[in-house]
Protein backbone atom coordinates (compact mmCIF):
# COMPACT_ATOMS: atom_id res chain seq x y z
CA UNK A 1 -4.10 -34.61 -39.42
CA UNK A 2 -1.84 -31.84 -39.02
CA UNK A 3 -3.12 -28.28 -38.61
CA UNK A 4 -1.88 -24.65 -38.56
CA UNK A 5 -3.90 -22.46 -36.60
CA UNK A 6 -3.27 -18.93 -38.13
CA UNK A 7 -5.19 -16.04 -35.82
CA UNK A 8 -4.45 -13.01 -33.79
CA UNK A 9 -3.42 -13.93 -30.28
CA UNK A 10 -5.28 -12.08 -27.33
CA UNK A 11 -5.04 -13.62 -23.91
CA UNK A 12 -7.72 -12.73 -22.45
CA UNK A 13 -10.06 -13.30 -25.41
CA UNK A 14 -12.00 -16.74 -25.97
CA UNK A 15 -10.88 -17.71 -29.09
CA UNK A 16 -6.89 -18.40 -28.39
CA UNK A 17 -8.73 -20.12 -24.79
CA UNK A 18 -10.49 -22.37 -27.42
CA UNK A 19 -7.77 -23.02 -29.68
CA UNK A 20 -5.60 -24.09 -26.59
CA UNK A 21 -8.20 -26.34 -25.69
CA UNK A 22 -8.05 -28.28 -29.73
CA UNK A 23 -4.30 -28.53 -29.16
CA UNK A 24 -4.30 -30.38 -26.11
CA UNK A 25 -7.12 -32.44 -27.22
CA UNK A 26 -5.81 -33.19 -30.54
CA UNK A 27 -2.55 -35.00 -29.23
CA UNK A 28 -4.82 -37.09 -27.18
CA UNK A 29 -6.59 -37.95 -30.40
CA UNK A 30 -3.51 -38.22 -32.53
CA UNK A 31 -3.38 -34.97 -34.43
CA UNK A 32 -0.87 -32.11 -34.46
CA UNK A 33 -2.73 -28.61 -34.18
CA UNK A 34 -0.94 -25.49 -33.90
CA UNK A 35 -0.87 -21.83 -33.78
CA UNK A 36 1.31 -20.13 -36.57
CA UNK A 37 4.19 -18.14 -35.44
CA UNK A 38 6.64 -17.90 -32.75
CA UNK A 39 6.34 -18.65 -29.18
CA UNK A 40 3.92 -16.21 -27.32
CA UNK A 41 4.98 -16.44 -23.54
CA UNK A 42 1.14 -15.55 -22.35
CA UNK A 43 -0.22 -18.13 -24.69
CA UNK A 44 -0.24 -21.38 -22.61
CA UNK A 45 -2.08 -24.73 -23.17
CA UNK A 46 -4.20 -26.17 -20.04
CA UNK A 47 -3.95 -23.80 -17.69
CA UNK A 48 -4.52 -26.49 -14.89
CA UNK A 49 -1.64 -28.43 -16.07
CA UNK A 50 1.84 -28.41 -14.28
CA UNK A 51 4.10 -25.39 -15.62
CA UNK A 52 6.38 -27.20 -17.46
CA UNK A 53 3.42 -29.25 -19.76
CA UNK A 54 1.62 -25.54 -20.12
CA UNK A 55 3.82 -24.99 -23.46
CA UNK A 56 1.03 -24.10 -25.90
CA UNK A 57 2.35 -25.29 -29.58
CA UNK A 58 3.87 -22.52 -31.93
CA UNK A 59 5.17 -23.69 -35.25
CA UNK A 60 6.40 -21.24 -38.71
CA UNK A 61 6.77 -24.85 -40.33
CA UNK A 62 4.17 -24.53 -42.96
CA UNK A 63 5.43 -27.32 -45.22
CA UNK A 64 4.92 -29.95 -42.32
CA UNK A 65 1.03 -29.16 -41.95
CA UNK A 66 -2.10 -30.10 -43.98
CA UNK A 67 -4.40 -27.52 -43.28
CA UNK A 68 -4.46 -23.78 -42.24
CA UNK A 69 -7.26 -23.12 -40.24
CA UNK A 70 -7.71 -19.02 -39.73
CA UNK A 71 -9.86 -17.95 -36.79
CA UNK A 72 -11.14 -14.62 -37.89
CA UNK A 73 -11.76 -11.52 -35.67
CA UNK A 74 -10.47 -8.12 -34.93
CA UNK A 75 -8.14 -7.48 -37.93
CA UNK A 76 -6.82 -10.61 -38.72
CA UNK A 77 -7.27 -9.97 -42.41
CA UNK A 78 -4.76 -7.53 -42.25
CA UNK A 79 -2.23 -10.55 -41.90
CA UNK A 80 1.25 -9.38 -42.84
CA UNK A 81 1.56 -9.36 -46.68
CA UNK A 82 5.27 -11.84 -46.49
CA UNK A 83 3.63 -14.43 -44.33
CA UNK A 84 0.31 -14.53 -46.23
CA UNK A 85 2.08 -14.94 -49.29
CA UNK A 86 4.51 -17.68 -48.07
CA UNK A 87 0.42 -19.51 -46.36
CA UNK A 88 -1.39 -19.46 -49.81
CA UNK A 89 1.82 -20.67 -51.45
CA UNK A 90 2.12 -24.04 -49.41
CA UNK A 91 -1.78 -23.90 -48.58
CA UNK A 92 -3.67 -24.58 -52.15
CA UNK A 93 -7.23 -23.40 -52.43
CA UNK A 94 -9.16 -26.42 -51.05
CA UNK A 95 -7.10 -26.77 -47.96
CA UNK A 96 -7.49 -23.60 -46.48
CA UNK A 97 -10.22 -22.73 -43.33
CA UNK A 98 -11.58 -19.98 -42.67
CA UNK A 99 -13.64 -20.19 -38.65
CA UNK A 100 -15.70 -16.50 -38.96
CA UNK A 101 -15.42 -16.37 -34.85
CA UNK A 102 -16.93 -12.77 -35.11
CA UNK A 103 -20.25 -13.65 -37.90
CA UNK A 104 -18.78 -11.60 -40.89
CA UNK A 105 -19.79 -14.13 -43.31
CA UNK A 106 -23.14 -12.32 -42.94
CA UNK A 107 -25.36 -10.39 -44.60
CA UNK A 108 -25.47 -6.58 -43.34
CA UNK A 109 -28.04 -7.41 -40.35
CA UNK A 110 -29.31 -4.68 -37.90
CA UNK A 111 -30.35 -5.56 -34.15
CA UNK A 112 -31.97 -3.94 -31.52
CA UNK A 113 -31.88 -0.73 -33.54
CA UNK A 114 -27.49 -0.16 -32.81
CA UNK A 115 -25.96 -3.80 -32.69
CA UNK A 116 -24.79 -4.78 -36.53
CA UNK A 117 -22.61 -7.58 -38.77
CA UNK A 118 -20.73 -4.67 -40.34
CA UNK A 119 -20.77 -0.64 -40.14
CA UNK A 120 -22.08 -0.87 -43.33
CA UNK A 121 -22.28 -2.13 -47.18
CA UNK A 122 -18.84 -1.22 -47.81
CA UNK A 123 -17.26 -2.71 -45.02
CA UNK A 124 -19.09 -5.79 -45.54
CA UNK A 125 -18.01 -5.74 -49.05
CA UNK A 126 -14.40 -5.47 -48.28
CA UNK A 127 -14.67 -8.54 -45.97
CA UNK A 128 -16.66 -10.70 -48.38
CA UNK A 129 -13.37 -9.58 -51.11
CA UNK A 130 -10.88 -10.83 -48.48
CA UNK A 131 -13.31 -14.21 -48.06
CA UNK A 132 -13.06 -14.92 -51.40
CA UNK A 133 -9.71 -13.70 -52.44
CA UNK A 134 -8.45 -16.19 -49.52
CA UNK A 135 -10.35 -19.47 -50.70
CA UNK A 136 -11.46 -22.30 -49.65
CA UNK A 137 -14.16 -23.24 -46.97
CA UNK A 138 -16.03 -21.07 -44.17
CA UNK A 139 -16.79 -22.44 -41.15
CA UNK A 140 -19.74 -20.72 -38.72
CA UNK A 141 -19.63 -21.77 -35.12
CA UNK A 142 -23.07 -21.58 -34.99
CA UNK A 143 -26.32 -24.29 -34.17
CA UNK A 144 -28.21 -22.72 -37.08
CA UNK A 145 -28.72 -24.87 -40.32
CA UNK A 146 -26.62 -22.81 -43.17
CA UNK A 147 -27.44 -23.22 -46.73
CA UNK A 148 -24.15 -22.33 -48.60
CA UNK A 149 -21.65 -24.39 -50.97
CA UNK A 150 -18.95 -22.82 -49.45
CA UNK A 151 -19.78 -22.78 -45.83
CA UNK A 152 -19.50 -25.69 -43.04
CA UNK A 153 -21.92 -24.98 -40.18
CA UNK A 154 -20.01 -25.99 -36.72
CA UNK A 155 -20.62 -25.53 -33.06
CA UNK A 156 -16.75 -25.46 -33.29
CA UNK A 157 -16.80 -24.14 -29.12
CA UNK A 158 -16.72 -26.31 -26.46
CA UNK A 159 -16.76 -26.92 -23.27
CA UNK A 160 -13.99 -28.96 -20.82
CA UNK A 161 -14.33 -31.14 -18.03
CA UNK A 162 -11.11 -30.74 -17.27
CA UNK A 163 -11.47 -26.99 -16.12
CA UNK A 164 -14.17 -27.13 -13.93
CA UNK A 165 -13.22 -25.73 -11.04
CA UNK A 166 -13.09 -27.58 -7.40
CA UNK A 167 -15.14 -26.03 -5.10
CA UNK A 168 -12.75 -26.83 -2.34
CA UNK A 169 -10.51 -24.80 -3.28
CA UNK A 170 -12.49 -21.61 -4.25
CA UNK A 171 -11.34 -18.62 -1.87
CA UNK A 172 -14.53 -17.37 -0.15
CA UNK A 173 -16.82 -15.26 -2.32
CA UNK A 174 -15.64 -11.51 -3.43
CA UNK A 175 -18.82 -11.00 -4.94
CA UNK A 176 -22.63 -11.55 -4.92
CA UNK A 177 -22.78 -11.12 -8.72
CA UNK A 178 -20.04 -10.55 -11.13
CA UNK A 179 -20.35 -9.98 -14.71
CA UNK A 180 -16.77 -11.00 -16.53
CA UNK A 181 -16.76 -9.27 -20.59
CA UNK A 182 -16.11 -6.93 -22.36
CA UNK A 183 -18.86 -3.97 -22.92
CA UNK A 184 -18.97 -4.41 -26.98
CA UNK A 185 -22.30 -4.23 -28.13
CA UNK A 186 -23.77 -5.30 -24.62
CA UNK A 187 -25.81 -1.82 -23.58
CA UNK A 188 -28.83 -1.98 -24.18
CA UNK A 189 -29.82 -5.14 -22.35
CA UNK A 190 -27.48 -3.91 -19.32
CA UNK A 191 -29.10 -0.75 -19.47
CA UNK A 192 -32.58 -1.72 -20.33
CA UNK A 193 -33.00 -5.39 -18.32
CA UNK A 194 -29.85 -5.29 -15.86
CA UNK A 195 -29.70 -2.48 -14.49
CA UNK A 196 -33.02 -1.78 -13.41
CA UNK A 197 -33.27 -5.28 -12.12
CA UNK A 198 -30.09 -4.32 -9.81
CA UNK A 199 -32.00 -0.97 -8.97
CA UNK A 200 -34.67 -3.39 -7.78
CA UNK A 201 -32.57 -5.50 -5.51
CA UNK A 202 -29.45 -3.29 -4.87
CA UNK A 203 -30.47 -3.54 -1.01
CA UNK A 204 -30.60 -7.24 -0.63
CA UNK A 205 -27.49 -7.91 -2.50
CA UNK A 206 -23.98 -7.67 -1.53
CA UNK A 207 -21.16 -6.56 -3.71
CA UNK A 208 -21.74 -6.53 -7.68
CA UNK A 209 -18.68 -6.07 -10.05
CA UNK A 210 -18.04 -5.95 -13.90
CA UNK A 211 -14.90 -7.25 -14.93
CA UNK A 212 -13.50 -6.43 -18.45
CA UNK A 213 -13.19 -3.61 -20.95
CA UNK A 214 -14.84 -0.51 -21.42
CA UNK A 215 -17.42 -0.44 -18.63
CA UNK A 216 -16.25 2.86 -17.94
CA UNK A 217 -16.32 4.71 -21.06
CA UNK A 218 -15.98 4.56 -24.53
CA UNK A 219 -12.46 4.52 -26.23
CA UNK A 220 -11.02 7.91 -27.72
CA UNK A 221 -10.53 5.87 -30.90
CA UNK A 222 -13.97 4.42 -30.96
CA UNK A 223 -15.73 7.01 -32.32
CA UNK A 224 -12.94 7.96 -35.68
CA UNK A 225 -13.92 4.41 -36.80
CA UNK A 226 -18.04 4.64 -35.93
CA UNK A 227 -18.10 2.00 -33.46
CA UNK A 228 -18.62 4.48 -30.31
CA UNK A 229 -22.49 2.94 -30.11
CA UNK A 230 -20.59 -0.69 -28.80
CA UNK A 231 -19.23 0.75 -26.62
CA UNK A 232 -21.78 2.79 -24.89
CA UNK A 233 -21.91 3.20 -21.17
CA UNK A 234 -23.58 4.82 -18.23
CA UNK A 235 -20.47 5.01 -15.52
CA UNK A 236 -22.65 7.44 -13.33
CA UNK A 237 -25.27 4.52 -13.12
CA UNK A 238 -22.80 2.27 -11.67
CA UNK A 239 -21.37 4.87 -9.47
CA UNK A 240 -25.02 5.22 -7.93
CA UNK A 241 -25.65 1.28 -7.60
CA UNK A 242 -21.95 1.15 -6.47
CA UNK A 243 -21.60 -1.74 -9.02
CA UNK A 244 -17.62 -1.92 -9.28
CA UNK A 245 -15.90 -2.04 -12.62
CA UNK A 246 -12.81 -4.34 -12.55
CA UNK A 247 -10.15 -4.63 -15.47
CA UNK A 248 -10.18 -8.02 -17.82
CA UNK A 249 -7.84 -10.79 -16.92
CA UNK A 250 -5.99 -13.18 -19.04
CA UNK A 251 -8.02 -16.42 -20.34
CA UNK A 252 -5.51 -18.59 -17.83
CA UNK A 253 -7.81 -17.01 -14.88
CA UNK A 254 -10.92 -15.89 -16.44
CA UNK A 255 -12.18 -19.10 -14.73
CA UNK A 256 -10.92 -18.34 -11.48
CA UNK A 257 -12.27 -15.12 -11.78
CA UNK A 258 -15.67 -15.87 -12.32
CA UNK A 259 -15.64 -17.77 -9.60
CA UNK A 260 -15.08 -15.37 -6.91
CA UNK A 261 -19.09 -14.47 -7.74
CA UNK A 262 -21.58 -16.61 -6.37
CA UNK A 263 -23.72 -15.65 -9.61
CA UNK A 264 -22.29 -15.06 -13.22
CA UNK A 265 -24.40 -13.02 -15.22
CA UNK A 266 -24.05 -14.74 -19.11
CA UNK A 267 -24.35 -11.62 -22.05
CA UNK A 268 -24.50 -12.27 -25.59
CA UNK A 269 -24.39 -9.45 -28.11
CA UNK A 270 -28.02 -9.56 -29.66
CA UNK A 271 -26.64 -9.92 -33.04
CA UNK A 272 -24.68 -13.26 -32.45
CA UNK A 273 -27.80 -14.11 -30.55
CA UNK A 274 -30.06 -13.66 -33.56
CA UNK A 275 -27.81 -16.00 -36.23
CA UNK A 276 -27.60 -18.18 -32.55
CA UNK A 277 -23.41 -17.80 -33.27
CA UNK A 278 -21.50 -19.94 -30.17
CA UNK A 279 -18.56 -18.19 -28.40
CA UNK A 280 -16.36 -19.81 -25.74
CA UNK A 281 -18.17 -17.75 -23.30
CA UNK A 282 -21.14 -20.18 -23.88
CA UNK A 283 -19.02 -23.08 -21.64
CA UNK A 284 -16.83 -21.49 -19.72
CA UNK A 285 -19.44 -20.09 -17.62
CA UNK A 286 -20.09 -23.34 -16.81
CA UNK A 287 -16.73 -24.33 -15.96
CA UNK A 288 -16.52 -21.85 -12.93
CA UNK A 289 -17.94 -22.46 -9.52
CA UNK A 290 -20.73 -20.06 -9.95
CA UNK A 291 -24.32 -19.86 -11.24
CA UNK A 292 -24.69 -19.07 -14.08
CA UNK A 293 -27.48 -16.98 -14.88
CA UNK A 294 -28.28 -16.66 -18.50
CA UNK A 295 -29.47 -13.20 -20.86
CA UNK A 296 -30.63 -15.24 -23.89
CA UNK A 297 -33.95 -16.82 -24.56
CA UNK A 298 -34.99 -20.15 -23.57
CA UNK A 299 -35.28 -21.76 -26.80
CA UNK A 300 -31.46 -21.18 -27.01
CA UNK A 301 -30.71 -22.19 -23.84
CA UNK A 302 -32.35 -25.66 -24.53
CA UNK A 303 -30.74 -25.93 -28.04
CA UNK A 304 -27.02 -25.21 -26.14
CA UNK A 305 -27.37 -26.36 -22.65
CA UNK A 306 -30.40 -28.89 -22.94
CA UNK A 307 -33.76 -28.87 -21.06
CA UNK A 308 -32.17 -27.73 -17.84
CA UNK A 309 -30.72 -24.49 -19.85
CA UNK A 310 -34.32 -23.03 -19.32
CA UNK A 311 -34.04 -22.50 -15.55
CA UNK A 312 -30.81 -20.56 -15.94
CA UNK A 313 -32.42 -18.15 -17.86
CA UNK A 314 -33.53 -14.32 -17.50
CA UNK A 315 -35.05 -12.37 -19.54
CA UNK A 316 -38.53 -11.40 -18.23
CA UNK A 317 -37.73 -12.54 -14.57
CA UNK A 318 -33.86 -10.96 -13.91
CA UNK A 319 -34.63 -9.55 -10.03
CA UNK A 320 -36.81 -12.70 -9.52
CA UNK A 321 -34.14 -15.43 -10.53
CA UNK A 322 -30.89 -13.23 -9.04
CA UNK A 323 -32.75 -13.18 -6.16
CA UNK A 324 -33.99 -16.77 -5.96
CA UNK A 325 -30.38 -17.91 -6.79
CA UNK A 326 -29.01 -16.10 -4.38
CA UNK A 327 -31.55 -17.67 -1.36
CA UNK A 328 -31.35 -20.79 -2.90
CA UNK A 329 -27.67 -21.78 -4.10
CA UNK A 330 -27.74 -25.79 -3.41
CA UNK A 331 -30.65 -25.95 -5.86
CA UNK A 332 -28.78 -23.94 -8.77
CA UNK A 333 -25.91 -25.89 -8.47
CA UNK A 334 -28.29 -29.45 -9.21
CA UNK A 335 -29.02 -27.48 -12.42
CA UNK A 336 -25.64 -26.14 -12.81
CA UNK A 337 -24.51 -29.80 -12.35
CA UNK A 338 -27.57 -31.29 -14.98
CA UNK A 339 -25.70 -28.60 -18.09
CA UNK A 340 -22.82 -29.94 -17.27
CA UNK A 341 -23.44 -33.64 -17.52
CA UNK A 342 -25.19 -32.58 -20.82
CA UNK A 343 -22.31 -30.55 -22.25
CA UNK A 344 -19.92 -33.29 -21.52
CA UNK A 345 -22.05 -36.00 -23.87
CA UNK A 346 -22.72 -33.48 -26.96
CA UNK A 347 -20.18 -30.43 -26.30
CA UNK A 348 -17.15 -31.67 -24.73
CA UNK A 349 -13.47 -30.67 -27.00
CA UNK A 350 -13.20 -34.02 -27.74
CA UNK A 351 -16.48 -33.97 -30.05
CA UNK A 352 -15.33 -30.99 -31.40
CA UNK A 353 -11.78 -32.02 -32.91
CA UNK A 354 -13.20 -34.92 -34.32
CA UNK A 355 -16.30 -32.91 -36.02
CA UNK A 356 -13.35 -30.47 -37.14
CA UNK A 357 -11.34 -33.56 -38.40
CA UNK A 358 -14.17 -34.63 -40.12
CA UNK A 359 -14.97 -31.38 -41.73
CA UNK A 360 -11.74 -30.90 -42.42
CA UNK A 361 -11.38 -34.20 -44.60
CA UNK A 362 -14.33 -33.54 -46.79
């Protein structure tokens, strides 16, 4: 099969990491997935590969695909009026995809009092107009049964053997524990369960860092569009824990990056967490040499990462299990090690192009 990949390309967000990931696996398997448009020189396919097989696939040829496949987030649905037009004229109705990588295809749904599917009715409204003015099927990357016509329920993420990281040649540690994200929606269980836990054990730790967006305050343009409440943040906090705030890095090294901490701390916003909505995130954690240490429950960690998900996890216990990581590392990796060999039988990229195949035929 032969499919376009239209979405808005961030490097150091998940989603292009993921679509990478379906390209390279896809010629193994014998299809031709793309991403629509021209070249983009920080867009690169298998980061681990020699340079000149990095070449992620662009192509603008729309009459020599089957499917478009758009990955939704940000403001994709603002797509440029000339190229959606010239899409839905070679793409009819039935062939066209629509991934909802950020839940939209939602009702509006409130958690933890600030964390939301939409602002409100009427932006929800204007996304459910795009949705259907667009056509075709949805697809949720999600492990939750979904009971819609129109709507294909997919883990769609995945996780790669390929990128796990040799622990040979890791650099020695920069950090104790590292948290790598973006602060979007991610407050109130760093400021409520995280940071008191550090408060606990700030003494018997060594350096702690949070690399990515935001940590240290909200955007100026945040708060003329109502989203200042994701971004909230408490830079003094850090300043008195002397937790260090680091700048995101491109999905090529987010890898690398998290493993310069000997733990990982895993966030999920606590809306995605409620409609149990995958993200990249989910595997590449695992893909580091780190240990991961999960905030989500243990019945999701089981449904994601199997039975040995539940002693990653930390809500209820975060000191305790930072700690106990920390003074015993050769155990956590056995565990670490257990995910993984369960990931690679039910989540691995190749499982996930041929579920997308398969969906995609229907």
């Amino acid at each position: 099969m032969n499919i376009l990949v239209a979405m808005e390309y961030r490097a150091n967000q998940g989603n292009t990491h993921a679509i990478s990931n379906y390209i390279r696996v896809g010629a193994e398997l014998g299809h031709r997935i793309a991403f629509y448009g021209p070249p983009q020189p920080d867009v690169v396919e298998g980061w681990y590969l020699p340079p000149d097989m990095q070449k992620a696939r662009f192509s603008t040829d729309l009459k020599s695909f089957d499917r478009i496949l758009y990955v939704y987030e940000s403001k994709l649905h603002r797509f440029k009026a000339l190229s959606e037009v010239a899409i839905l004229a070679n793409f009819p109705r039935e062939r066209r995809y629509i991934v909802d990588a950020d839940g939209r295809f939602n009702p509006l749904i409130v958690v933890d009092g600030y964390d939301r599917s939409h602002l409100d009715e009427t932006e929800r409204a204007d996304w459910m107009t795009h949705y259907e003015a667009l056509g075709g099927h949805i697809i949720k990357p999600t492990i939750a049964p979904v009971d819609h016509p129109r709507v294909k329920a997919l883990p769609f993420f995945g996780f790669s053997p390929d990128e796990v990281i040799d622990p040979a040649k890791v650099p020695p540690k920069k950090y104790d524990i590292l948290h790598v994200g973006h602060n979007w929606y991610r407050w109130k269980e760093v400021s409520q369960q995280l940071l008191p836990a550090f408060e606990e054990i700030r003494a018997e730790v060594g350096e702690i860092a949070f690399l990515g967006l935001w940590w240290d305050g909200v955007p100026e343009w945040a708060r003329a569009t109502g989203l200042e409440p994701a971004f909230r943040s408490e830079t003094e906090r850090f300043r008195k824990l002397n937790i260090r705030i680091e700048p995101p890095v491109n999905y090529t090294n987010v890898i690398w990056a998290m493993s310069t901490g000997r733990i990982n701390i895993f966030t999920q916003r606590p809306f995605l967490a409620h409609v149990k909505h995958l993200t990249l995130r989910y595997f590449e954690e695992f893909c580091a040499d780190t240990i991961p240490l999960l905030m989500v429950g243990n019945d999701l960690a089981e449904a994601v990462y199997g039975p040995a998900g539940r002693e990653l996890t930390l809500p209820g216990r975060v000191a305790e299990k930072m700690l106990d990581a920390l003074k015993r590392p050769d155990y956590y990796r056995e565990v670490v090690e257990d995910v993984r060999r369960y990931m690679q039988t039910h989540h691995s990229f190749r499982h996930r192009v041929e579920e997308l195949i398969t969906a995609l035929s229907d």
